[in-house]
C-alpha atoms as a PDB file:
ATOM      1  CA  UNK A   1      43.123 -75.623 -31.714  1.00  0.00           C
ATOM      2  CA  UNK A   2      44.273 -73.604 -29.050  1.00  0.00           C
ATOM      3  CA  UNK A   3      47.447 -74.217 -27.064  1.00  0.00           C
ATOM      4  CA  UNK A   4      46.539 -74.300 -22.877  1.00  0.00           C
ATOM      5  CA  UNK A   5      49.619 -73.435 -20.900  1.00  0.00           C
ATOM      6  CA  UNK A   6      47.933 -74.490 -17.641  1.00  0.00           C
ATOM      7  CA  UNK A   7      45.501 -76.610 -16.238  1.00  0.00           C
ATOM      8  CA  UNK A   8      42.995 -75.883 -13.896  1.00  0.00           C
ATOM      9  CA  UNK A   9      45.243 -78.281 -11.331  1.00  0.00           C
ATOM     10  CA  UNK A  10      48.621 -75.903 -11.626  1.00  0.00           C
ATOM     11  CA  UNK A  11      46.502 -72.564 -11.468  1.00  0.00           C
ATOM     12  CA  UNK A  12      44.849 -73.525  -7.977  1.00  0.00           C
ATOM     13  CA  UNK A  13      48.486 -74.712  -6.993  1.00  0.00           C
ATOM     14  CA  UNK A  14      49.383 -71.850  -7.729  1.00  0.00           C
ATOM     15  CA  UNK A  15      46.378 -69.496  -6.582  1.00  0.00           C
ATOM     16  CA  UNK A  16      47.146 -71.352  -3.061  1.00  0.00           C
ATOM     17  CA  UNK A  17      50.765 -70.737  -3.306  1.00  0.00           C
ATOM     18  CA  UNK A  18      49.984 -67.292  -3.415  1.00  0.00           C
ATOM     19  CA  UNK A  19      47.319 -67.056  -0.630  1.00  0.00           C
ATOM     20  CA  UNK A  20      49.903 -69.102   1.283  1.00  0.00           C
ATOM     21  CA  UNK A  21      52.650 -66.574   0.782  1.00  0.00           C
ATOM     22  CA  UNK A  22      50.660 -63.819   2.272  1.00  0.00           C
ATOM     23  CA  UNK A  23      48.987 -65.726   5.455  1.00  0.00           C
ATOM     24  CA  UNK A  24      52.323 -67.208   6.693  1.00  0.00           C
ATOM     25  CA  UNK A  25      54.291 -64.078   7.702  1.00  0.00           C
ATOM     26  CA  UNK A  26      50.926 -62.776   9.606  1.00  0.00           C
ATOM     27  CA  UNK A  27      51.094 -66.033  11.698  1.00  0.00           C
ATOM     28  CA  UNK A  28      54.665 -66.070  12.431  1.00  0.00           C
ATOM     29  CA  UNK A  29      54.626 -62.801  13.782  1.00  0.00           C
ATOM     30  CA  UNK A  30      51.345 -62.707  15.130  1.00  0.00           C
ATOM     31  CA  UNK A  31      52.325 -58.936  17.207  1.00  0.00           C
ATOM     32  CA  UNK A  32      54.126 -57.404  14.980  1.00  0.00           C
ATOM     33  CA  UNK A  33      53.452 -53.854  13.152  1.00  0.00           C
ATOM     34  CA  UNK A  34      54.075 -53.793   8.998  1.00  0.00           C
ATOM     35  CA  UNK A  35      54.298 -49.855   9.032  1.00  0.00           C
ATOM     36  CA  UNK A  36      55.478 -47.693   6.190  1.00  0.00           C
ATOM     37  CA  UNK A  37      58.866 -46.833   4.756  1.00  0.00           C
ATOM     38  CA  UNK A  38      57.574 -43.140   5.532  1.00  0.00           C
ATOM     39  CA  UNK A  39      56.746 -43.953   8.833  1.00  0.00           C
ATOM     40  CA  UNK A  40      60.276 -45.098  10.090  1.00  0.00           C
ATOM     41  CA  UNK A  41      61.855 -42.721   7.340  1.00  0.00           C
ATOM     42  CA  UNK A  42      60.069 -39.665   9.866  1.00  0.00           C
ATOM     43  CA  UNK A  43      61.166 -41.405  13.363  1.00  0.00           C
ATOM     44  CA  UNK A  44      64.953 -41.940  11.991  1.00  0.00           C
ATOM     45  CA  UNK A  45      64.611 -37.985  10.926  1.00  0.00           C
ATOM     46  CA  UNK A  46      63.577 -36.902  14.520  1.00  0.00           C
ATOM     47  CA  UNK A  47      66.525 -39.167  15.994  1.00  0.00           C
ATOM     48  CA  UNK A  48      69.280 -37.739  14.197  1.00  0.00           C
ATOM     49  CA  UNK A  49      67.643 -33.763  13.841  1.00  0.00           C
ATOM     50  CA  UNK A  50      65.070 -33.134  16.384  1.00  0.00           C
ATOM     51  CA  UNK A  51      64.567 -29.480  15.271  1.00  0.00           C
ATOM     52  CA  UNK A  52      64.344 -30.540  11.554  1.00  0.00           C
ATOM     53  CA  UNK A  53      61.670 -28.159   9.412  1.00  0.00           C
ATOM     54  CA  UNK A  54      60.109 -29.851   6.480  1.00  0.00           C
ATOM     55  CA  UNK A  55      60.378 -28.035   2.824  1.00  0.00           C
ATOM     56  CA  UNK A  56      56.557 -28.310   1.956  1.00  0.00           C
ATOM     57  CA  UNK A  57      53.574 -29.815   3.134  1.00  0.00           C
ATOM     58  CA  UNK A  58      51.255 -32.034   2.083  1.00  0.00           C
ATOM     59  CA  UNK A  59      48.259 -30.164  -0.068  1.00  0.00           C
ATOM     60  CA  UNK A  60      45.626 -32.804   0.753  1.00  0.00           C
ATOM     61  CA  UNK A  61      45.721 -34.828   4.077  1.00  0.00           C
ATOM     62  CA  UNK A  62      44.016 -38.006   4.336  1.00  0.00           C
ATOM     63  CA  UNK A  63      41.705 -37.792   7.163  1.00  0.00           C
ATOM     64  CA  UNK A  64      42.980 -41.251   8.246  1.00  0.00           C
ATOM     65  CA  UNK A  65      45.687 -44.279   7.772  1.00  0.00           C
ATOM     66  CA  UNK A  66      42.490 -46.029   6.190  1.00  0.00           C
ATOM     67  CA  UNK A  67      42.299 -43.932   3.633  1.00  0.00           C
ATOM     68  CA  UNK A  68      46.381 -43.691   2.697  1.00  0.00           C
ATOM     69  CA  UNK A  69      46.072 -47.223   2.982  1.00  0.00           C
ATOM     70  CA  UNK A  70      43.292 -47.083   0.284  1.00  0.00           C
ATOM     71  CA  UNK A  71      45.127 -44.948  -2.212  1.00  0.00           C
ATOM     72  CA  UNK A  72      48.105 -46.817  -2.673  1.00  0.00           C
ATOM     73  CA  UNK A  73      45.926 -50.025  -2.954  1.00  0.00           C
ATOM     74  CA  UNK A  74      44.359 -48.236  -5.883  1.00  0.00           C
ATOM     75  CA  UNK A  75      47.629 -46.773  -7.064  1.00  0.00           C
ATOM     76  CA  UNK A  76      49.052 -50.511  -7.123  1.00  0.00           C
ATOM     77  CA  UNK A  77      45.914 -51.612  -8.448  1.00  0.00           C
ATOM     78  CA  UNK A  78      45.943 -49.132 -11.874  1.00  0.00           C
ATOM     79  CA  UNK A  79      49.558 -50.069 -12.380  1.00  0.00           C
ATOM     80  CA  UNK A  80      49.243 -53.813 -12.060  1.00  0.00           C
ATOM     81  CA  UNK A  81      46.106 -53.550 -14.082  1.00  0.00           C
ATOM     82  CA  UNK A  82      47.690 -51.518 -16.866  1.00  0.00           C
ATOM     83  CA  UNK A  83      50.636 -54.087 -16.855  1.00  0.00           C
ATOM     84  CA  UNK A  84      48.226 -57.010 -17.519  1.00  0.00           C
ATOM     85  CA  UNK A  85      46.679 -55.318 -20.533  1.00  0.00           C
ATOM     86  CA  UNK A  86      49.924 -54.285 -21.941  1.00  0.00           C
ATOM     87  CA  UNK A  87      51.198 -57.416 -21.780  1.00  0.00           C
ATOM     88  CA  UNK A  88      47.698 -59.192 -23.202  1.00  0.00           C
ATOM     89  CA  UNK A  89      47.758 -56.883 -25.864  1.00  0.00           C
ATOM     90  CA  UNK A  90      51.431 -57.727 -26.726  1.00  0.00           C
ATOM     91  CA  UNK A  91      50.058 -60.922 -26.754  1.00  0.00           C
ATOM     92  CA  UNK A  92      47.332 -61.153 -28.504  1.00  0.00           C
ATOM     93  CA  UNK A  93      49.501 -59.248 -31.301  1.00  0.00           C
ATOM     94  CA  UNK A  94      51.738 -62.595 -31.488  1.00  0.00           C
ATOM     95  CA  UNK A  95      51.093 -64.179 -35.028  1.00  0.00           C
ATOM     96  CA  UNK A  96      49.403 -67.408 -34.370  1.00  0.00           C
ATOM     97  CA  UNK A  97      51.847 -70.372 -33.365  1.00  0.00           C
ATOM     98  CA  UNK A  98      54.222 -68.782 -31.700  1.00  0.00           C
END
């Protein structure tokens, strides 16, 4: 017989939790901006060196913050989902009982 960890109770505590956990800080802050480490990386630059050059340039732009905002959800995405498997196939490697 198979060993359940959770019940269906305890995940949708914990689904809510998690739902909770992102909602609250948009409602205590309702005006407030969640920019970018690049973002206020780029002002603090101007501040200190007004005339500073950049080394390189991007080779592709994205034609908008959408679509940034897009890739990294996709690059976060792959990684988390490439996590999960390793760690399901780590599991499912286990020897049964343990």
């Amino acid at each position: 017989m198979k060993r359940q960890i959770f019940g269906w109770k305890t995940s949708l505590l914990l689904l809510g939790v998690v739902v909770a956990l992102a909602i609250i800080p948009l409602l205590i802050v309702p005006d407030s901006e969640f920019g970018g480490a690049d973002g206020a990386a780029e002002e603090m630059i101007v501040q200190i060196a007004p005339g500073y050059e950049p080394w390189f340039r991007p080779l592709v732009e994205p034609p908008g913050g959408e679509t940034e905002s897009l890739l990294f959800a996709l690059q976060a995405a792959l990684g988390a989902g490439l996590i999960g498997y390793f760690f399901g196939l780590k599991r499912g490697q286990r020897p049964p009982g343990m």
